[in-house]
N, C-alpha and C. Protein backbone atom coordinates (compact mmCIF):
# COMPACT_ATOMS: atom_id res chain seq x y z
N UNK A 1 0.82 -1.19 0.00
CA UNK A 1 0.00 0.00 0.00
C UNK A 1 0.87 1.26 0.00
N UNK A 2 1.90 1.35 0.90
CA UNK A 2 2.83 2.70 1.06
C UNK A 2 3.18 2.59 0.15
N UNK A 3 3.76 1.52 -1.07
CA UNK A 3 4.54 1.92 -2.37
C UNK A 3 4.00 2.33 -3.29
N UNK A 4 2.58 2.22 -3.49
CA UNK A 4 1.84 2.80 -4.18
C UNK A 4 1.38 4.11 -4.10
N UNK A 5 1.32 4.54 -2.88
CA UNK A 5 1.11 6.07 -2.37
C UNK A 5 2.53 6.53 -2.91
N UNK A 6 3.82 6.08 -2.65
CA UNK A 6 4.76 6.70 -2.95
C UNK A 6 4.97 6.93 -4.81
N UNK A 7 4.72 5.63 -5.57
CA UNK A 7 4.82 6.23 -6.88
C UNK A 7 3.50 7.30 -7.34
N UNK A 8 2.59 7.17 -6.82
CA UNK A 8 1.34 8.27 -7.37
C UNK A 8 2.44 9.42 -7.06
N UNK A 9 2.77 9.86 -5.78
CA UNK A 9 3.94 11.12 -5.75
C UNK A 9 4.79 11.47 -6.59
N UNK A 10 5.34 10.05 -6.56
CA UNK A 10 6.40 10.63 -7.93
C UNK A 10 5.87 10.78 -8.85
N UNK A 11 4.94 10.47 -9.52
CA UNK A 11 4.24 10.24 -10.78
C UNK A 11 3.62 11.94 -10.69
N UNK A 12 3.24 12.15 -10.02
CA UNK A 12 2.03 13.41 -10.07
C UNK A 12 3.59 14.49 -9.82
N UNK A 13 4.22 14.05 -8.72
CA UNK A 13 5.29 15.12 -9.00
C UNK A 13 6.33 15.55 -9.95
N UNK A 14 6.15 14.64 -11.05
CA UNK A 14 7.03 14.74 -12.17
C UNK A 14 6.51 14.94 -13.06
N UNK A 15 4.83 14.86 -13.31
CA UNK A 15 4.34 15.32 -14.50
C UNK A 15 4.41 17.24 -14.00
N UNK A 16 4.22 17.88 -12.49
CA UNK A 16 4.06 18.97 -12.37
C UNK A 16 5.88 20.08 -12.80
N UNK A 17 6.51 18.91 -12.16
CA UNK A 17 7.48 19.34 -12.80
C UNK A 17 7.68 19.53 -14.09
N UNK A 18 7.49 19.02 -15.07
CA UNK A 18 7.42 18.95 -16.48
C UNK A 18 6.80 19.51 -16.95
N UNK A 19 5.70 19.86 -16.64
CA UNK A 19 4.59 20.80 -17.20
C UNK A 19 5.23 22.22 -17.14
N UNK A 20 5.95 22.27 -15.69
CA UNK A 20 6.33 23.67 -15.12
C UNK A 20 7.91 23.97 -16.46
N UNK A 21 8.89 23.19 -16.33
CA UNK A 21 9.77 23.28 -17.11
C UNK A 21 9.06 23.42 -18.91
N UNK A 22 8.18 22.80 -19.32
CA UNK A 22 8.10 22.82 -20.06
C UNK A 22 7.38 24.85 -20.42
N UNK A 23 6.39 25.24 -19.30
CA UNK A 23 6.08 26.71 -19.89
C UNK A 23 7.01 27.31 -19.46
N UNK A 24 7.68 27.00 -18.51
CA UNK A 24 9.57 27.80 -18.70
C UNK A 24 9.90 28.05 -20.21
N UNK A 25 10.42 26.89 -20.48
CA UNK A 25 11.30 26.93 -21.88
C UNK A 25 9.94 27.60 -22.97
N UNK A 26 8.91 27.77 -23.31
CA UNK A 26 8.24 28.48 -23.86
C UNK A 26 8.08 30.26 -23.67
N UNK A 27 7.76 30.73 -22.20
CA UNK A 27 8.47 32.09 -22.24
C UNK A 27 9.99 32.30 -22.32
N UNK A 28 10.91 31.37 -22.17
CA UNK A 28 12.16 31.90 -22.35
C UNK A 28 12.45 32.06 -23.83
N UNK A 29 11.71 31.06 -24.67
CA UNK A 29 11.81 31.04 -25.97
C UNK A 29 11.03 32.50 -26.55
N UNK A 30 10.01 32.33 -26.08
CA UNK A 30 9.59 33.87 -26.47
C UNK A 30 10.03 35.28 -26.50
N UNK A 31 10.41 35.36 -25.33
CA UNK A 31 11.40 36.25 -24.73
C UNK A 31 12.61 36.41 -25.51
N UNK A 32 12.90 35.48 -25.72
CA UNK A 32 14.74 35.55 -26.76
C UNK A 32 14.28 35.71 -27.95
N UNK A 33 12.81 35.70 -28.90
CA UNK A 33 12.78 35.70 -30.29
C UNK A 33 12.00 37.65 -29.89
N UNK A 34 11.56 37.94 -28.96
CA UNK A 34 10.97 39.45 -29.05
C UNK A 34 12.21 40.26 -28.53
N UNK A 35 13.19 39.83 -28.01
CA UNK A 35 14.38 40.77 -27.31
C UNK A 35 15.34 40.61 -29.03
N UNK A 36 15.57 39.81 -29.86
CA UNK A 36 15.93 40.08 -31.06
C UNK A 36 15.09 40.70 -31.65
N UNK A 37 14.11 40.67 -32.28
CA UNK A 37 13.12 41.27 -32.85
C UNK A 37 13.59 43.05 -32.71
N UNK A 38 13.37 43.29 -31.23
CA UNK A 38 13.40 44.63 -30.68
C UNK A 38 14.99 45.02 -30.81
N UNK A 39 16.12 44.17 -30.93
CA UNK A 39 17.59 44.62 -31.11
C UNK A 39 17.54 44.80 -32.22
N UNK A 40 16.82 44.29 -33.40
CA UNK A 40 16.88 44.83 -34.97
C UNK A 40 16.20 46.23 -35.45
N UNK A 41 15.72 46.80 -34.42
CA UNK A 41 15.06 47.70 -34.73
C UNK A 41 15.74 49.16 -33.99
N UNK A 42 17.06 49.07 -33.70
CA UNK A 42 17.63 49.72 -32.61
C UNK A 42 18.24 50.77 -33.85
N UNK A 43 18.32 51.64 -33.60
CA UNK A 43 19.29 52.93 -34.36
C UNK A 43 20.63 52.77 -33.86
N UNK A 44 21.34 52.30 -32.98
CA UNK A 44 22.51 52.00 -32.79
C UNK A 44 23.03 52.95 -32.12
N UNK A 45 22.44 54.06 -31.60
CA UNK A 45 22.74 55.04 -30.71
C UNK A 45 22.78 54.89 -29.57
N UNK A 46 22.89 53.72 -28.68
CA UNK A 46 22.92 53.05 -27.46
C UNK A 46 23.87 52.58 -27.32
N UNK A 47 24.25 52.88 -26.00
CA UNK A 47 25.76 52.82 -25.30
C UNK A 47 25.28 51.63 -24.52
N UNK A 48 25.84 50.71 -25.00
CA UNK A 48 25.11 49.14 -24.56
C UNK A 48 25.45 48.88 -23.12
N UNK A 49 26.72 49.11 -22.42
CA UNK A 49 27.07 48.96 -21.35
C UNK A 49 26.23 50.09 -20.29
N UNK A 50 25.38 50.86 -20.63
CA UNK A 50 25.22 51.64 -19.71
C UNK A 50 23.06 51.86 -19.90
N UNK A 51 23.31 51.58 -21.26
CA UNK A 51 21.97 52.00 -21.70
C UNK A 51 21.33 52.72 -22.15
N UNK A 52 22.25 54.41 -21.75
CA UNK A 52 21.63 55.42 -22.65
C UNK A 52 22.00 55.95 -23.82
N UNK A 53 21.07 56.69 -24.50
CA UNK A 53 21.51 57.06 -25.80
C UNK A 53 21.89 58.86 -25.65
N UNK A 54 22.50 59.40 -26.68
CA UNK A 54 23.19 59.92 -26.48
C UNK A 54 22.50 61.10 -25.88
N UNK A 55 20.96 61.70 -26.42
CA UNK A 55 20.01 61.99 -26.01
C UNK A 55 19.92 62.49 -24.82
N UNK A 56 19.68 61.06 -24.07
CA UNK A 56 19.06 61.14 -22.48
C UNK A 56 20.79 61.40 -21.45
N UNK A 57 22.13 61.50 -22.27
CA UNK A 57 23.18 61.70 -21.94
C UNK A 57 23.28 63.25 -21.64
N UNK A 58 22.99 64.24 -22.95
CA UNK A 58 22.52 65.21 -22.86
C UNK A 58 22.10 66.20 -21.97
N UNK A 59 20.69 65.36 -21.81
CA UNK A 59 19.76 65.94 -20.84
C UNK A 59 20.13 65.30 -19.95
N UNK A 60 20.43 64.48 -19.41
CA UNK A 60 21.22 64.70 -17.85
C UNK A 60 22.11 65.41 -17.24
N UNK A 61 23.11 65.66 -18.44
CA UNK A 61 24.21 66.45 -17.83
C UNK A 61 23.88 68.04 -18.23
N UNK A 62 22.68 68.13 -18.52
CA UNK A 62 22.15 69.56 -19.41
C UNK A 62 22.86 70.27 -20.52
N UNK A 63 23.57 69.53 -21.30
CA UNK A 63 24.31 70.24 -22.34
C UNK A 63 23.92 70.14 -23.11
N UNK A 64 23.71 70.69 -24.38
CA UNK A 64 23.16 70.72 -25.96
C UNK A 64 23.45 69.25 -26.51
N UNK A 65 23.14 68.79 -27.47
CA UNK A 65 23.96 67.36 -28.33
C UNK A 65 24.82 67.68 -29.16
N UNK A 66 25.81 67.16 -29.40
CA UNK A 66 26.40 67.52 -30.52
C UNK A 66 26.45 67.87 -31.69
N UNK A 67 26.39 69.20 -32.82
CA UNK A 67 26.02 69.18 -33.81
C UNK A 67 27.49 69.06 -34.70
N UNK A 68 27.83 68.05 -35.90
CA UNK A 68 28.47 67.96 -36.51
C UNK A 68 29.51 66.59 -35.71
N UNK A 69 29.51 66.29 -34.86
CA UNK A 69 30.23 65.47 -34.41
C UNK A 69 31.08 66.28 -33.00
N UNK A 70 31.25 67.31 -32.83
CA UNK A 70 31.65 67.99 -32.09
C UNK A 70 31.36 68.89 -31.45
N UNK A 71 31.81 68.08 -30.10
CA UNK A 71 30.63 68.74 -28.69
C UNK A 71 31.57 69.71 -27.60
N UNK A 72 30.94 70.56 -26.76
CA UNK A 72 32.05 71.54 -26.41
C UNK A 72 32.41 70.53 -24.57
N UNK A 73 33.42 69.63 -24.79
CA UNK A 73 34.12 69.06 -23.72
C UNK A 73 33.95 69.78 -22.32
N UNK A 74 34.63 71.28 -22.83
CA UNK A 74 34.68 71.97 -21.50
C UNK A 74 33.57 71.96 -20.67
N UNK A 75 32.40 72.80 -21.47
CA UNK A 75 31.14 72.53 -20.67
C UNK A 75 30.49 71.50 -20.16
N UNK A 76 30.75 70.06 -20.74
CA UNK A 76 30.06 68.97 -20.33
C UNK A 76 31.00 68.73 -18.92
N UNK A 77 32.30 68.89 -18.94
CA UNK A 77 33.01 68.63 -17.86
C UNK A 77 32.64 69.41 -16.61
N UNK A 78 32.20 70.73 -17.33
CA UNK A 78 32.12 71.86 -15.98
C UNK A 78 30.76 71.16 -15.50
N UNK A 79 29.88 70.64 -15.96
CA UNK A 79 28.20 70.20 -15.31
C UNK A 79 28.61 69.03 -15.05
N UNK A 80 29.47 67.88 -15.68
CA UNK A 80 29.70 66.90 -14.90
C UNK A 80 30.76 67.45 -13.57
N UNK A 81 31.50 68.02 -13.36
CA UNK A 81 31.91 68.19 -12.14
C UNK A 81 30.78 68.47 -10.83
N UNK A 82 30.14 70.19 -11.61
CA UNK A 82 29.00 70.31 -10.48
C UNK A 82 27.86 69.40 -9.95
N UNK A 83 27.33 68.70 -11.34
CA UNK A 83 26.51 67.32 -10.57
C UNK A 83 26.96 66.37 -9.80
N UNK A 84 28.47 65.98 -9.82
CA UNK A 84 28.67 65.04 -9.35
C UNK A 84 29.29 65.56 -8.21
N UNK A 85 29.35 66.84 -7.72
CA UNK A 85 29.90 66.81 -6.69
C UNK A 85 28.72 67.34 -5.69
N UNK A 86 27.21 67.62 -6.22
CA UNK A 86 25.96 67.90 -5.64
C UNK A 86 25.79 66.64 -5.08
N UNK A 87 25.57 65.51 -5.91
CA UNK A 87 25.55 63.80 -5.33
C UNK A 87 26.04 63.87 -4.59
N UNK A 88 27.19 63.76 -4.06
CA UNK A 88 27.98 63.07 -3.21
C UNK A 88 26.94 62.56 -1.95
N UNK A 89 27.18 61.12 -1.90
CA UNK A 89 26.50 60.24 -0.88
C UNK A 89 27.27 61.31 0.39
N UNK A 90 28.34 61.68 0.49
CA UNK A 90 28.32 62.13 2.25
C UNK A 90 28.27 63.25 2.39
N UNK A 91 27.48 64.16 1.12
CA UNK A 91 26.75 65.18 1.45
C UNK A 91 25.58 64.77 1.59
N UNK A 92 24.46 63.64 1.53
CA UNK A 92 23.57 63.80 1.18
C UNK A 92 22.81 63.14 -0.25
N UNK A 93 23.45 63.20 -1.25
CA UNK A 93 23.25 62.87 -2.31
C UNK A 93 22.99 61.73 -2.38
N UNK A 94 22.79 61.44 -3.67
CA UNK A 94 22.41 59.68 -4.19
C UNK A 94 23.38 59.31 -4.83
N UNK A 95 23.79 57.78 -4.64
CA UNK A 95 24.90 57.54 -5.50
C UNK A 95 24.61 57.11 -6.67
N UNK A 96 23.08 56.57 -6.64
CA UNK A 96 22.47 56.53 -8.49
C UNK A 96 22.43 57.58 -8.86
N UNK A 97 22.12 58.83 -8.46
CA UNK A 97 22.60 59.99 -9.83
C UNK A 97 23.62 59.61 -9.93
N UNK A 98 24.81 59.93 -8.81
CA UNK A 98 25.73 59.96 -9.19
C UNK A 98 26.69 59.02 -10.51
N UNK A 99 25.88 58.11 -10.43
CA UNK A 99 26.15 57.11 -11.63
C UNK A 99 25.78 57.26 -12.95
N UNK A 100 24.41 57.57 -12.50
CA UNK A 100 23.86 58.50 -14.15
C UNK A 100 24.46 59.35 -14.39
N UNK A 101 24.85 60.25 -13.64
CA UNK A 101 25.77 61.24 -14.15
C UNK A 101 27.15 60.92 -14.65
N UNK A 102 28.08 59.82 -14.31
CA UNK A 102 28.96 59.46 -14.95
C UNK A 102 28.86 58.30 -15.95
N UNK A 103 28.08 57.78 -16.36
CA UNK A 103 27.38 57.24 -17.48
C UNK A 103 27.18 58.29 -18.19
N UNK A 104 26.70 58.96 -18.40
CA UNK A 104 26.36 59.96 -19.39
C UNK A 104 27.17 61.17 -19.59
N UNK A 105 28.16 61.39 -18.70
CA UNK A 105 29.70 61.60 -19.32
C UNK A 105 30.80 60.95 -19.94
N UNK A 106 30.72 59.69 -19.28
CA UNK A 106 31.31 58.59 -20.68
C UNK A 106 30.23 58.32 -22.04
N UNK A 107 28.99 58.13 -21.72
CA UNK A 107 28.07 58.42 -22.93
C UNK A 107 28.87 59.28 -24.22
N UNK A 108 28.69 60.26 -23.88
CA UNK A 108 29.09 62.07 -24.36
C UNK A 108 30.81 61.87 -24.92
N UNK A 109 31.33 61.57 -24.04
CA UNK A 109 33.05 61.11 -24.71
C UNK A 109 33.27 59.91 -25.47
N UNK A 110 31.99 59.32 -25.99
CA UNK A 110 32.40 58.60 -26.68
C UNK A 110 32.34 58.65 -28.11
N UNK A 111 31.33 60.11 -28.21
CA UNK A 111 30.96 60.84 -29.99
C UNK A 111 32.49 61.21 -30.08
């Protein structure tokens, strides 16, 4: 009698397992054919390691975008200095700006 209670367990616990693995591998499959889908459609203006485009680099550090390929260094440096020294965690600050803000000064140095 107990061995029979014990395979219904396994039996019922391995079809739930399987069922479960199996709609796993169906959203993961999904997921990997819409995350290509959406990388083919990218303008290539994304700074892959960080995420932003050059844009939202911009407007964080409040400087104009570059027109012609060439952007005025000085000023992006002078607003990345002052933001990042407004952050400062032991003034007060956040250290995620502070990160956005140096993301989007390497953003900016990389046109």
């Amino acid at each position: 009698m107990a061995h029979r209670i014990i395979s219904q367990i396994v039996i019922t616990g391995s079809r739930v397992l399987g069922r479960a693995f199996a709609e796993a591998y169906r959203q993961a499959s999904a997921s990997q054919k819409y995350a290509a889908a959406a990388g083919k459609g990218s303008t290539g203006n994304t700074f892959t390691s960080s995420g932003l485009t050059l844009d939202e680099a911009c407007k964080i550090l409040n400087v104009p975008p570059p027109k012609g390929g060439e952007t005025n260094m000085e000023q992006v440096m002078e607003m990345f200095k002052r933001l990042f020294d407004q952050n400062d965690p032991k003034k007060g600050g956040s250290f995620y700006l502070q990160s956005k803000i140096l993301r989007a000064r390497e953003r900016i140095e990389l046109e």
